[in-house]
PDB file of N, CA and C in Angstrom:
ATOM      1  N   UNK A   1      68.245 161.263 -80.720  1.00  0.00           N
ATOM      2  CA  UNK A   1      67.553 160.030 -80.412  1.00  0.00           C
ATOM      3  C   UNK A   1      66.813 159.508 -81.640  1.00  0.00           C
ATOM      4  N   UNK A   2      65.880 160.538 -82.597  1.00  0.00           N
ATOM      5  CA  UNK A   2      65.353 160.168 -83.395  1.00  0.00           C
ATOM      6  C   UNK A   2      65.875 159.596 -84.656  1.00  0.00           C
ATOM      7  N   UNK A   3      67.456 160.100 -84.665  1.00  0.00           N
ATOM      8  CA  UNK A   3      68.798 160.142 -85.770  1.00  0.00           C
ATOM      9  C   UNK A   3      69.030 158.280 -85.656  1.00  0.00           C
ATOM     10  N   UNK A   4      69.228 158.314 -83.773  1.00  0.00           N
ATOM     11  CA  UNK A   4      69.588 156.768 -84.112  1.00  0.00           C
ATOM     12  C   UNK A   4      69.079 155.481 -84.182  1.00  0.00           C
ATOM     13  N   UNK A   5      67.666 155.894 -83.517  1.00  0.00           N
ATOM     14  CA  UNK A   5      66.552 155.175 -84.457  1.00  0.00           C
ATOM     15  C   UNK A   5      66.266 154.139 -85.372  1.00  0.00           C
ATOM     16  N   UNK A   6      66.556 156.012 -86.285  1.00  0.00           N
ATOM     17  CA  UNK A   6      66.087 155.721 -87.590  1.00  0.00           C
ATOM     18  C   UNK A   6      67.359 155.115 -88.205  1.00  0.00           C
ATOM     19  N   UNK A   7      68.514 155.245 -87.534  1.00  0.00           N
ATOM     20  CA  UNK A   7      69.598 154.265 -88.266  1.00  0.00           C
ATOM     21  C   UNK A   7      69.439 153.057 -88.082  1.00  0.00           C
ATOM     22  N   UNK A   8      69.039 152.660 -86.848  1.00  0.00           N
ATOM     23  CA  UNK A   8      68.870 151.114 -86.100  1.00  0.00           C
ATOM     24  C   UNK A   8      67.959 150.468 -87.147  1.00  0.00           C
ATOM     25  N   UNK A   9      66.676 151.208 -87.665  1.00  0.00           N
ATOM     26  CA  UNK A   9      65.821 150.648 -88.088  1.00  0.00           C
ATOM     27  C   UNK A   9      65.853 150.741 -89.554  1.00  0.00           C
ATOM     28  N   UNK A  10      66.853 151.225 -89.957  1.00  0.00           N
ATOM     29  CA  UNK A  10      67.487 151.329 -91.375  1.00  0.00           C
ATOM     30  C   UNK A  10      68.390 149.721 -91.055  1.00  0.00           C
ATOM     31  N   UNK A  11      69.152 149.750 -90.429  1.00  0.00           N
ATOM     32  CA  UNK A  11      70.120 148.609 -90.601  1.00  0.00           C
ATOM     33  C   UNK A  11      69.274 147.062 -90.415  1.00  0.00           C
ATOM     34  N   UNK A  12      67.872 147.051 -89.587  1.00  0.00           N
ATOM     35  CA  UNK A  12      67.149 146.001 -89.085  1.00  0.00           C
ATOM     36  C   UNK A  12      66.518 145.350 -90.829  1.00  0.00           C
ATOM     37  N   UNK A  13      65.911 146.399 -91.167  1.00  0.00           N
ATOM     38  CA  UNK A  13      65.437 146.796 -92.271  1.00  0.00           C
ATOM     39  C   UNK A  13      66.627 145.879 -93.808  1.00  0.00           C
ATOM     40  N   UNK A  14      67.462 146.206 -93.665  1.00  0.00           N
ATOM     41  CA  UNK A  14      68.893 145.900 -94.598  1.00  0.00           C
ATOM     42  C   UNK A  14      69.076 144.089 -94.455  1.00  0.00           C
ATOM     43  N   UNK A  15      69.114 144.086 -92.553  1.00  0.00           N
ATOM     44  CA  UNK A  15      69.424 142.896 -92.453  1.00  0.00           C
ATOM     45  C   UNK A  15      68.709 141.795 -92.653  1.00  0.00           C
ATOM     46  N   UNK A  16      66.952 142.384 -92.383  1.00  0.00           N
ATOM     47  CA  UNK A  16      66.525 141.271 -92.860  1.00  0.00           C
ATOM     48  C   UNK A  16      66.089 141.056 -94.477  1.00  0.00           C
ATOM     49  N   UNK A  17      66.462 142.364 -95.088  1.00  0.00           N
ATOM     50  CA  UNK A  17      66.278 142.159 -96.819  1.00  0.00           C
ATOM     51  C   UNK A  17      67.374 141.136 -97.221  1.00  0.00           C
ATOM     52  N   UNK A  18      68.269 140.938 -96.906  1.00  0.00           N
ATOM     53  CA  UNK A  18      69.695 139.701 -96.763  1.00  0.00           C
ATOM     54  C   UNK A  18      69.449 138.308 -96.979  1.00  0.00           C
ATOM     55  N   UNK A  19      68.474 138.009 -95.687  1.00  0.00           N
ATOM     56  CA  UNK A  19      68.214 137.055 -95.585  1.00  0.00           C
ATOM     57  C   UNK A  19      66.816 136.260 -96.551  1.00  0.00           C
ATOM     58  N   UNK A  20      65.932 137.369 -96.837  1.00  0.00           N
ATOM     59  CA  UNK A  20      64.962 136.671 -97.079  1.00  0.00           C
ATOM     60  C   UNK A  20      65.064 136.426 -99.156  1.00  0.00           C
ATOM     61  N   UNK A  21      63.955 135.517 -99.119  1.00  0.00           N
ATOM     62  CA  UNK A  21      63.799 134.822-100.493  1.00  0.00           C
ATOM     63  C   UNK A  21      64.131 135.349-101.539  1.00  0.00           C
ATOM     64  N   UNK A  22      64.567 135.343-102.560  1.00  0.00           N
ATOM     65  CA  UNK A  22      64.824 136.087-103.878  1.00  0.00           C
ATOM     66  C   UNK A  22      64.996 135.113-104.814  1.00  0.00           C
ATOM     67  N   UNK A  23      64.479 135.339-106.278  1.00  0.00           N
ATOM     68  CA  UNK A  23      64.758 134.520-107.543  1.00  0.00           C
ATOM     69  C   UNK A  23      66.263 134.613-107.833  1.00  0.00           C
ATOM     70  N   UNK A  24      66.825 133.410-108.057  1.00  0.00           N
ATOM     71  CA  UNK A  24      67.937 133.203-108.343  1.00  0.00           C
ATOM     72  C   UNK A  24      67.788 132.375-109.664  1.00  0.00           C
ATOM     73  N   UNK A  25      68.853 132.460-111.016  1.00  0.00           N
ATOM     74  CA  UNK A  25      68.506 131.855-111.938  1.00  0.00           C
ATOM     75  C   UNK A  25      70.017 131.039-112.125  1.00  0.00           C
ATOM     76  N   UNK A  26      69.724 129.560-112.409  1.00  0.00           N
ATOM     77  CA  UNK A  26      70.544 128.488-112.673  1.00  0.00           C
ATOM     78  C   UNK A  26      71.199 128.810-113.863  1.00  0.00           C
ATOM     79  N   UNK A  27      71.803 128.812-114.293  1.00  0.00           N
ATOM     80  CA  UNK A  27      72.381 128.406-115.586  1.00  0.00           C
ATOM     81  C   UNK A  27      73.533 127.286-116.165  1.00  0.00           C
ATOM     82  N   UNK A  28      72.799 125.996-116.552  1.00  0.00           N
ATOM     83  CA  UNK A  28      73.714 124.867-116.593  1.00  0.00           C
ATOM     84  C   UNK A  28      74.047 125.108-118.170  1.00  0.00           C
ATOM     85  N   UNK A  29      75.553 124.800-118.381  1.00  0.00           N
ATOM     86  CA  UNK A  29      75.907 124.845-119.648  1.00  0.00           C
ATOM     87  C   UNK A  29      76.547 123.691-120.267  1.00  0.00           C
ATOM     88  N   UNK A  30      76.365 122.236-121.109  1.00  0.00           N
ATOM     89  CA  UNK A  30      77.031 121.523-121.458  1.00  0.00           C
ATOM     90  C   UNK A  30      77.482 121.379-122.999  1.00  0.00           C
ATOM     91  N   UNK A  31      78.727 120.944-122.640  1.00  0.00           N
ATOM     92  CA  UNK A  31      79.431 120.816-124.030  1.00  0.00           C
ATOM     93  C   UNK A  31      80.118 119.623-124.221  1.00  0.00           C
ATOM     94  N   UNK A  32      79.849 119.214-125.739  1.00  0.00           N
ATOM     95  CA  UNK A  32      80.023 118.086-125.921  1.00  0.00           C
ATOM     96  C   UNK A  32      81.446 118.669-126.892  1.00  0.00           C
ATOM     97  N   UNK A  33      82.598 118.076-126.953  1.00  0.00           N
ATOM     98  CA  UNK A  33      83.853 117.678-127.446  1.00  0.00           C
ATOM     99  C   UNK A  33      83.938 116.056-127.901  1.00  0.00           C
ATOM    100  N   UNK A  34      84.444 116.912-129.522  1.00  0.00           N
ATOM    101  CA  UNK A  34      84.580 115.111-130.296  1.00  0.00           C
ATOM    102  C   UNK A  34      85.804 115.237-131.119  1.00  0.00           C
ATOM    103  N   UNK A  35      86.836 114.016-130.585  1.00  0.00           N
ATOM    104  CA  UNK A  35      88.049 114.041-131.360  1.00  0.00           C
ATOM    105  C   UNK A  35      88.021 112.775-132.227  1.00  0.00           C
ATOM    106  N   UNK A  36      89.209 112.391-133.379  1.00  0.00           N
ATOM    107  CA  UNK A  36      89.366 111.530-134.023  1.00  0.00           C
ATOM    108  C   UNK A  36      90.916 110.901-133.808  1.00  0.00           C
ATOM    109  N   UNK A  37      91.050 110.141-133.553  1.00  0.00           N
ATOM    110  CA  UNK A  37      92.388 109.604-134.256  1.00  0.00           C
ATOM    111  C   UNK A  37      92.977 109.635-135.743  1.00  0.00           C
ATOM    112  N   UNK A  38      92.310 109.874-136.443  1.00  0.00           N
ATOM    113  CA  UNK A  38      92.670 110.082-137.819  1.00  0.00           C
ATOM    114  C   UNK A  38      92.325 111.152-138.530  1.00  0.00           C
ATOM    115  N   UNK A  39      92.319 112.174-137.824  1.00  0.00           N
ATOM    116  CA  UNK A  39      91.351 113.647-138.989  1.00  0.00           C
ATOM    117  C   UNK A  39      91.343 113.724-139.905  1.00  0.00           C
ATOM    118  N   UNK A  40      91.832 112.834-140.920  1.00  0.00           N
ATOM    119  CA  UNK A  40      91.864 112.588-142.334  1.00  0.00           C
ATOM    120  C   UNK A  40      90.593 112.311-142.697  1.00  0.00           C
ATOM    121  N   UNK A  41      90.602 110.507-142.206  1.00  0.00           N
ATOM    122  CA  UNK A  41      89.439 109.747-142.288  1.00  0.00           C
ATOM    123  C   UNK A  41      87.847 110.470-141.729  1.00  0.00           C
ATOM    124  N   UNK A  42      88.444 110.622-140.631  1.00  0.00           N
ATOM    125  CA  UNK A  42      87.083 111.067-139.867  1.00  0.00           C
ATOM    126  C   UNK A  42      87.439 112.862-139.386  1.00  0.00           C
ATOM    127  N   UNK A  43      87.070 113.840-139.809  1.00  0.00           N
ATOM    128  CA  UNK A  43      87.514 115.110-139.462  1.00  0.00           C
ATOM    129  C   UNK A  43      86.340 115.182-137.503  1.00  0.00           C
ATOM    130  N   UNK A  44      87.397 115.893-136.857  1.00  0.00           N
ATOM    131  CA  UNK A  44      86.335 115.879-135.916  1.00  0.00           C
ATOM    132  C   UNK A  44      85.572 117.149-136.112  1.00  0.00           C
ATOM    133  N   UNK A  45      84.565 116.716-135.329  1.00  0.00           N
ATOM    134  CA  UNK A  45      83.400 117.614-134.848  1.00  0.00           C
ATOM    135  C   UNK A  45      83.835 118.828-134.216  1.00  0.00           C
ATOM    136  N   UNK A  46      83.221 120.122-134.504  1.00  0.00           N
ATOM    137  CA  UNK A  46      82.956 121.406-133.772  1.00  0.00           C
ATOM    138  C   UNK A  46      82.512 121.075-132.515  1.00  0.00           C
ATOM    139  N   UNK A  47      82.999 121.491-131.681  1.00  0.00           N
ATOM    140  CA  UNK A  47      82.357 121.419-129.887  1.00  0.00           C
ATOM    141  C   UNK A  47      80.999 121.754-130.309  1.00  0.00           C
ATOM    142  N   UNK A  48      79.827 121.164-128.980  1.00  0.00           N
ATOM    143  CA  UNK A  48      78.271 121.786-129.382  1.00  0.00           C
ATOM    144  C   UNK A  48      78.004 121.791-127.717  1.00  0.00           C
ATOM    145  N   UNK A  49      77.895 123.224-127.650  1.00  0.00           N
ATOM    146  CA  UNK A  49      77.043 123.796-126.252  1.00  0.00           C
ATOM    147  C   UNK A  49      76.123 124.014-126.268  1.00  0.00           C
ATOM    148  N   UNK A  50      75.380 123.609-125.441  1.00  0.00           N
ATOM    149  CA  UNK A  50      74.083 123.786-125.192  1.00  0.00           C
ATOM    150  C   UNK A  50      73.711 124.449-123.934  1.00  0.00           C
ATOM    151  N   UNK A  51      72.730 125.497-123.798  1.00  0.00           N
ATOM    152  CA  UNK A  51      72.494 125.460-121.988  1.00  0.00           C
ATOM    153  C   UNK A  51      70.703 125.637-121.679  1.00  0.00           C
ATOM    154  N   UNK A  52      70.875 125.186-120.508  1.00  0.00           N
ATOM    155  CA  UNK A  52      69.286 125.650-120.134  1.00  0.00           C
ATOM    156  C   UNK A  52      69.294 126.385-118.732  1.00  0.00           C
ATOM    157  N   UNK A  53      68.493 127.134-118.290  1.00  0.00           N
ATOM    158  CA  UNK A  53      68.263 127.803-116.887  1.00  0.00           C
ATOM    159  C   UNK A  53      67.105 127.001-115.971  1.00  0.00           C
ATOM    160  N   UNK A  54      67.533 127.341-114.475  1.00  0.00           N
ATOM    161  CA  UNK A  54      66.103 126.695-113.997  1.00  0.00           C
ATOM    162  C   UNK A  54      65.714 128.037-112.929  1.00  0.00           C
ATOM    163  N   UNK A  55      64.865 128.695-112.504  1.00  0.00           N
ATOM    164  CA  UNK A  55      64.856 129.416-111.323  1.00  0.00           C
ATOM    165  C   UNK A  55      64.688 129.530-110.217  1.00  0.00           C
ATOM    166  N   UNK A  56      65.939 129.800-109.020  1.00  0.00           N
ATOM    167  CA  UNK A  56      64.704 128.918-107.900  1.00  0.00           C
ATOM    168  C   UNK A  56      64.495 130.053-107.016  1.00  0.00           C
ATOM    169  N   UNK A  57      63.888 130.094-106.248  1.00  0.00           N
ATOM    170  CA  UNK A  57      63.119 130.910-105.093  1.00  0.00           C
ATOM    171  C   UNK A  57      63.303 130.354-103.809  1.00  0.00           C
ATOM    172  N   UNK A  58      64.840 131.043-103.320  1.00  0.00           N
ATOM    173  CA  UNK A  58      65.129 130.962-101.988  1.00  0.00           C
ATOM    174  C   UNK A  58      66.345 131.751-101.513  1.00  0.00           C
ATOM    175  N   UNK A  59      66.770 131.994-100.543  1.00  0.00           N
ATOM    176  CA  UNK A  59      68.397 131.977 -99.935  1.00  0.00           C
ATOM    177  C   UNK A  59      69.059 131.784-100.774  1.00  0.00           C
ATOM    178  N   UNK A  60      70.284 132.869-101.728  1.00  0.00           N
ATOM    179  CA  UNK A  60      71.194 132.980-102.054  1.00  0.00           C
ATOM    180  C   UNK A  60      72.074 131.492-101.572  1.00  0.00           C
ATOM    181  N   UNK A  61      71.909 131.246-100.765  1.00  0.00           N
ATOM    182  CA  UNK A  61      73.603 129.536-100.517  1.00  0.00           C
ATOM    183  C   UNK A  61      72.717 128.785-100.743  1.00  0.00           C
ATOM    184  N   UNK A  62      71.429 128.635-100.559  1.00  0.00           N
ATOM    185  CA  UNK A  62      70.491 127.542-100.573  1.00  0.00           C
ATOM    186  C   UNK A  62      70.267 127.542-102.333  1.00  0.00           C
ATOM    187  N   UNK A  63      70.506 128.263-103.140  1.00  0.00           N
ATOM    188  CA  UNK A  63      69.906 128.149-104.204  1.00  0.00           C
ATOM    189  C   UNK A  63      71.361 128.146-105.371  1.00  0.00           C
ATOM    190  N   UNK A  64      72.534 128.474-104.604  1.00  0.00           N
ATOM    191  CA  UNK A  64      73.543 127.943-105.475  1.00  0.00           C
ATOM    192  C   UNK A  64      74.174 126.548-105.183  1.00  0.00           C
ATOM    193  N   UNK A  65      73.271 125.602-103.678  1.00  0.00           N
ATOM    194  CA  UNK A  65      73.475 124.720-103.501  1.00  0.00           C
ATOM    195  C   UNK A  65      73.151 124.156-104.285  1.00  0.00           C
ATOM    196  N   UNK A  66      71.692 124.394-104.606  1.00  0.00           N
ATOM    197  CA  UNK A  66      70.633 123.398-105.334  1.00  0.00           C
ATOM    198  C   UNK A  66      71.467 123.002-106.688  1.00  0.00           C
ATOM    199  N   UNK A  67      71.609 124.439-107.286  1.00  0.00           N
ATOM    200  CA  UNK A  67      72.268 124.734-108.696  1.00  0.00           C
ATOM    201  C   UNK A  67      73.709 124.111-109.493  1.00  0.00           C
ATOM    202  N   UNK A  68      74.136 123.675-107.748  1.00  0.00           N
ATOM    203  CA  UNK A  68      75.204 123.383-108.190  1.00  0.00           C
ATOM    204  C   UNK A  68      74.971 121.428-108.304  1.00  0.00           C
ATOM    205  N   UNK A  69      74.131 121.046-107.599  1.00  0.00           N
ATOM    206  CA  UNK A  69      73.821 119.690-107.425  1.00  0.00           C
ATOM    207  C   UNK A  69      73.196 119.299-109.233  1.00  0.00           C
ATOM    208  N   UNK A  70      72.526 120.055-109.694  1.00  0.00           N
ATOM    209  CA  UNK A  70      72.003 120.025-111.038  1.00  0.00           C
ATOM    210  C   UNK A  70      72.993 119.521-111.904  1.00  0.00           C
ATOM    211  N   UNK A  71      74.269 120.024-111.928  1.00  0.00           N
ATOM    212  CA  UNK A  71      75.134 119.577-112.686  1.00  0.00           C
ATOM    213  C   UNK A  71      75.650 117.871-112.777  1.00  0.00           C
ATOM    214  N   UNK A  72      75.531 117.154-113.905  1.00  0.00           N
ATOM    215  CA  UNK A  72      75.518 115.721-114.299  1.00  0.00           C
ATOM    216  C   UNK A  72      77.318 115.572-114.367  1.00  0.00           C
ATOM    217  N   UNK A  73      77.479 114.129-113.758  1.00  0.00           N
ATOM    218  CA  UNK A  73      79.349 113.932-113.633  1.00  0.00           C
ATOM    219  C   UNK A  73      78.810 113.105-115.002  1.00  0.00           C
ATOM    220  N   UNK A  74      79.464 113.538-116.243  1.00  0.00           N
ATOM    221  CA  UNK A  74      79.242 112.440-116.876  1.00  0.00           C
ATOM    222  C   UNK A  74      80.532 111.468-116.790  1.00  0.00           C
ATOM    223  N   UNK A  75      81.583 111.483-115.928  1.00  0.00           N
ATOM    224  CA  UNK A  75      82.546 110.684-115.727  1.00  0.00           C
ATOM    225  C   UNK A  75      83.380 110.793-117.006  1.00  0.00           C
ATOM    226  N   UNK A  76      84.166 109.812-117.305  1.00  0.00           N
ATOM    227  CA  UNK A  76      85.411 109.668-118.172  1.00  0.00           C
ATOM    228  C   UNK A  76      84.805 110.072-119.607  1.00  0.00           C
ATOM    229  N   UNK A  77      85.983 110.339-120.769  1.00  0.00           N
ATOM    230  CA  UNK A  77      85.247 110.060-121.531  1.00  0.00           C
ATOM    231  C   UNK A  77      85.078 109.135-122.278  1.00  0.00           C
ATOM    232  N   UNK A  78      84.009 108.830-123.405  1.00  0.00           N
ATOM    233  CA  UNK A  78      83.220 107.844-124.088  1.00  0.00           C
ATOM    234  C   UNK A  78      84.470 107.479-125.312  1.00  0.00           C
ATOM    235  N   UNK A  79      84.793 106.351-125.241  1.00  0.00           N
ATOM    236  CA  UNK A  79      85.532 105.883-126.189  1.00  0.00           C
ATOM    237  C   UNK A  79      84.807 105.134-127.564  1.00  0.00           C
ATOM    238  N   UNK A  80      85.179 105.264-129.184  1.00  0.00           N
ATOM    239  CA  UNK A  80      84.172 104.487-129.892  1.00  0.00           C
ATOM    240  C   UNK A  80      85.781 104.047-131.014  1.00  0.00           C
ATOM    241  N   UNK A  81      85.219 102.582-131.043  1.00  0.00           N
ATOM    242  CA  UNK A  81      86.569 102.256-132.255  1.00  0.00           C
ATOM    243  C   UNK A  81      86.083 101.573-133.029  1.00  0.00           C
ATOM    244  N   UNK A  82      85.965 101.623-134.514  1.00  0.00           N
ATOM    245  CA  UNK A  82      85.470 101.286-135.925  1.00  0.00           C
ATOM    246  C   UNK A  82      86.350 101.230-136.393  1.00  0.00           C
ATOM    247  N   UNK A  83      85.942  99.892-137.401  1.00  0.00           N
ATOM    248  CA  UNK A  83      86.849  99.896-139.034  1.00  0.00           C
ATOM    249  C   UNK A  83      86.230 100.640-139.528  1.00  0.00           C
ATOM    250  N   UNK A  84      87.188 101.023-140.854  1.00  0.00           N
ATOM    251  CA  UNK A  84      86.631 102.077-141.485  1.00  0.00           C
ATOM    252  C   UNK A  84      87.351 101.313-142.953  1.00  0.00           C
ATOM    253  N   UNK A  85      86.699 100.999-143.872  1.00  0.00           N
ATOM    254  CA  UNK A  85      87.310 101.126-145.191  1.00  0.00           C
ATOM    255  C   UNK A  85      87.721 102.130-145.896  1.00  0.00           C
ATOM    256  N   UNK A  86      88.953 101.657-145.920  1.00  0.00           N
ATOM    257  CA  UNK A  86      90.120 102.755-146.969  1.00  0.00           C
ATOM    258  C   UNK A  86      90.739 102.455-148.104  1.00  0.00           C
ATOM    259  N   UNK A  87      90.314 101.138-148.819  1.00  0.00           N
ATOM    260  CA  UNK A  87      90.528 101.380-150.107  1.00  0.00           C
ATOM    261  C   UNK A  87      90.886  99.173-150.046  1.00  0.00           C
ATOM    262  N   UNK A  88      91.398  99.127-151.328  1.00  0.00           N
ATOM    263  CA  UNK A  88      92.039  97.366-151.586  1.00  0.00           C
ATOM    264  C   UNK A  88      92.914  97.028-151.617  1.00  0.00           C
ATOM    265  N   UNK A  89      93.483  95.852-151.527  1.00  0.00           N
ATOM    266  CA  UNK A  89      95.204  95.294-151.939  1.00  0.00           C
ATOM    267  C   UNK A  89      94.983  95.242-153.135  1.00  0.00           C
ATOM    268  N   UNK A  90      96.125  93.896-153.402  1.00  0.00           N
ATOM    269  CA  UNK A  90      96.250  93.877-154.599  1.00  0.00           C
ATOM    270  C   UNK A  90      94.826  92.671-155.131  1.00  0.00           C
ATOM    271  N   UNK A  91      94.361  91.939-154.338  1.00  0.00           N
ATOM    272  CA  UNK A  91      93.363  90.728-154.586  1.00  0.00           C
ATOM    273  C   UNK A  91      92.350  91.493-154.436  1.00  0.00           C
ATOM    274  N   UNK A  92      92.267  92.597-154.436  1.00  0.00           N
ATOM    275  CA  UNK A  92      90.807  93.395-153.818  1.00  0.00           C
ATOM    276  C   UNK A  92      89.902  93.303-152.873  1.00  0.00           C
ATOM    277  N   UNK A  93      90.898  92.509-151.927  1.00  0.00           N
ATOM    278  CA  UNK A  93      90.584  92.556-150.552  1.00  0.00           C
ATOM    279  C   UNK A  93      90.175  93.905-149.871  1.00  0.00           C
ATOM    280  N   UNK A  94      89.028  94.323-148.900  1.00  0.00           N
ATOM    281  CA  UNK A  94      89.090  95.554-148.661  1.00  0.00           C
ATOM    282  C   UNK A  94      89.938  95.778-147.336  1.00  0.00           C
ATOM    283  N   UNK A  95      90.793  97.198-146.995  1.00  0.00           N
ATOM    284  CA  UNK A  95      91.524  97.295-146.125  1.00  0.00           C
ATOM    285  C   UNK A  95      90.948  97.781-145.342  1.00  0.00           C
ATOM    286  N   UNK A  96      90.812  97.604-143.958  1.00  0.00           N
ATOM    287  CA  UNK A  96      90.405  98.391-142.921  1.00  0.00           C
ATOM    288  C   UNK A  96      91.384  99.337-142.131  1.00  0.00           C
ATOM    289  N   UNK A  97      90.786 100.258-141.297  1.00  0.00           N
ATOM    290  CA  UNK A  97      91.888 101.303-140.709  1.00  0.00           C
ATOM    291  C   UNK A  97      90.979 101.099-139.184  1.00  0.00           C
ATOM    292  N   UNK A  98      91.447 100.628-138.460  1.00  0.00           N
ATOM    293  CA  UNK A  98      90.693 101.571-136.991  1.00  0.00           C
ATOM    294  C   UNK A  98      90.709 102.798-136.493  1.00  0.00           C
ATOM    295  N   UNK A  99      89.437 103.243-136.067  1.00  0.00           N
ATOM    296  CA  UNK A  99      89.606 104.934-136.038  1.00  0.00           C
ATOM    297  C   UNK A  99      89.354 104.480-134.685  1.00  0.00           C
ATOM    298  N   UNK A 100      89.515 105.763-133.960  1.00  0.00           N
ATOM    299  CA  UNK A 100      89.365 105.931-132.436  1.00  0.00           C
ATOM    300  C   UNK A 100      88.615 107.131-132.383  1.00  0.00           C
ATOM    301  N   UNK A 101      87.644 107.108-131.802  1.00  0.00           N
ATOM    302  CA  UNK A 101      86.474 108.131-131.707  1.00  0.00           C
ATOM    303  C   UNK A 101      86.708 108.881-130.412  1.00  0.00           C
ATOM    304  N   UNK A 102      86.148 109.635-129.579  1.00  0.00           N
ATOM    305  CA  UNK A 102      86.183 110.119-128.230  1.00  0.00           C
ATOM    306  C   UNK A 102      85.595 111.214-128.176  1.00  0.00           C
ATOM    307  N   UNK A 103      84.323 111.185-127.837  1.00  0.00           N
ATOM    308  CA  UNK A 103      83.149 111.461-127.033  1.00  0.00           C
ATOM    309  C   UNK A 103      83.359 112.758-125.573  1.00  0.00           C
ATOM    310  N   UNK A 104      83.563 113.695-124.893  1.00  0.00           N
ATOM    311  CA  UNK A 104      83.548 113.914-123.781  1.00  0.00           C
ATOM    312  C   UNK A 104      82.492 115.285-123.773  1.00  0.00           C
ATOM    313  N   UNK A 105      81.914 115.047-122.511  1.00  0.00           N
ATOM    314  CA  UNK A 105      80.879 115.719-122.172  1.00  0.00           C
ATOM    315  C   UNK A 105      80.961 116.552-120.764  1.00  0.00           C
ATOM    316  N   UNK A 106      80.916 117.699-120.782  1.00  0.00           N
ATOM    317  CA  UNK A 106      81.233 118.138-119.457  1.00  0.00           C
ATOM    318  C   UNK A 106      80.152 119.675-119.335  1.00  0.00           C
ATOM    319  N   UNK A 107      79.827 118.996-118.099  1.00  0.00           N
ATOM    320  CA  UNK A 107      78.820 120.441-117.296  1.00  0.00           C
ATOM    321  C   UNK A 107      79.186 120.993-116.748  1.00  0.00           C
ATOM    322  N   UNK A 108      78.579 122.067-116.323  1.00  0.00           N
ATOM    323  CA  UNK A 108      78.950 123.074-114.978  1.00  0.00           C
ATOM    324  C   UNK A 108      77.822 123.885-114.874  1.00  0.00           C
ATOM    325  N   UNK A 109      77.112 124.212-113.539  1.00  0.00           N
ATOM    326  CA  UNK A 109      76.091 124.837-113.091  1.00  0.00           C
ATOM    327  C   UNK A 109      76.638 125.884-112.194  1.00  0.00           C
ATOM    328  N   UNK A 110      76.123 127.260-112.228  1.00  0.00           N
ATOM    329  CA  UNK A 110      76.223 128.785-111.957  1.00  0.00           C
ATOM    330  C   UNK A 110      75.196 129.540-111.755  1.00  0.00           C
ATOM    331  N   UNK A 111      74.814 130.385-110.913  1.00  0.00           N
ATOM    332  CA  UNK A 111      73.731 131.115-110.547  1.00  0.00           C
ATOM    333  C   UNK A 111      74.310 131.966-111.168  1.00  0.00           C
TER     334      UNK A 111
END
């Protein structure tokens, strides 16, 4: 009797450690990606990640809800188009080249 008890009140014990509050830590990570149309002219950029944490204090689903809402859509990506001077004709007119830039930014949030 005393055996099953103490199991009952082992498992009561378990079930409600489950449920209740605990620190959970966010971790949002974004990275920015930059290409060129011309890698000559313009070499692109090294990717640059960045991240920050937030912590929250609740329910395990409640706190990878939150975590996951944190994360920014930055939508499509950012297009940029410049002349770029690349040198003269023969009148010493200067020539232009259009470069095509592109910008993309993408998050993701994780407990």
């Amino acid at each position: 009797m005393k055996k099953s008890m103490l199991i009952a009140a082992s498992a009561l014990m378990i079930a409600g450690m489950t449920s209740c509050k605990k620190e959970y830590t966010c971790t949002c990570t974004t990275t920015t990606g930059y290409s060129s149309s011309n890698p000559v002219l313009y070499p692109a950029l090294p990717d640059e990640t960045t991240s920050n944490t937030t912590t929250f204090e609740a329910k395990k689903s409640e706190s990878e809800e939150n975590c996951k809402k944190m994360a920014i859509d930055y939508g499509q990506p950012t297009t940029l188009t410049s002349s770029v001077p690349t040198g003269f004709d023969a009148n010493f007119n200067i020539i232009y080249e259009n470069l095509i830039s592109t910008i993309t930014i993408t998050e993701t949030c994780k407990i």
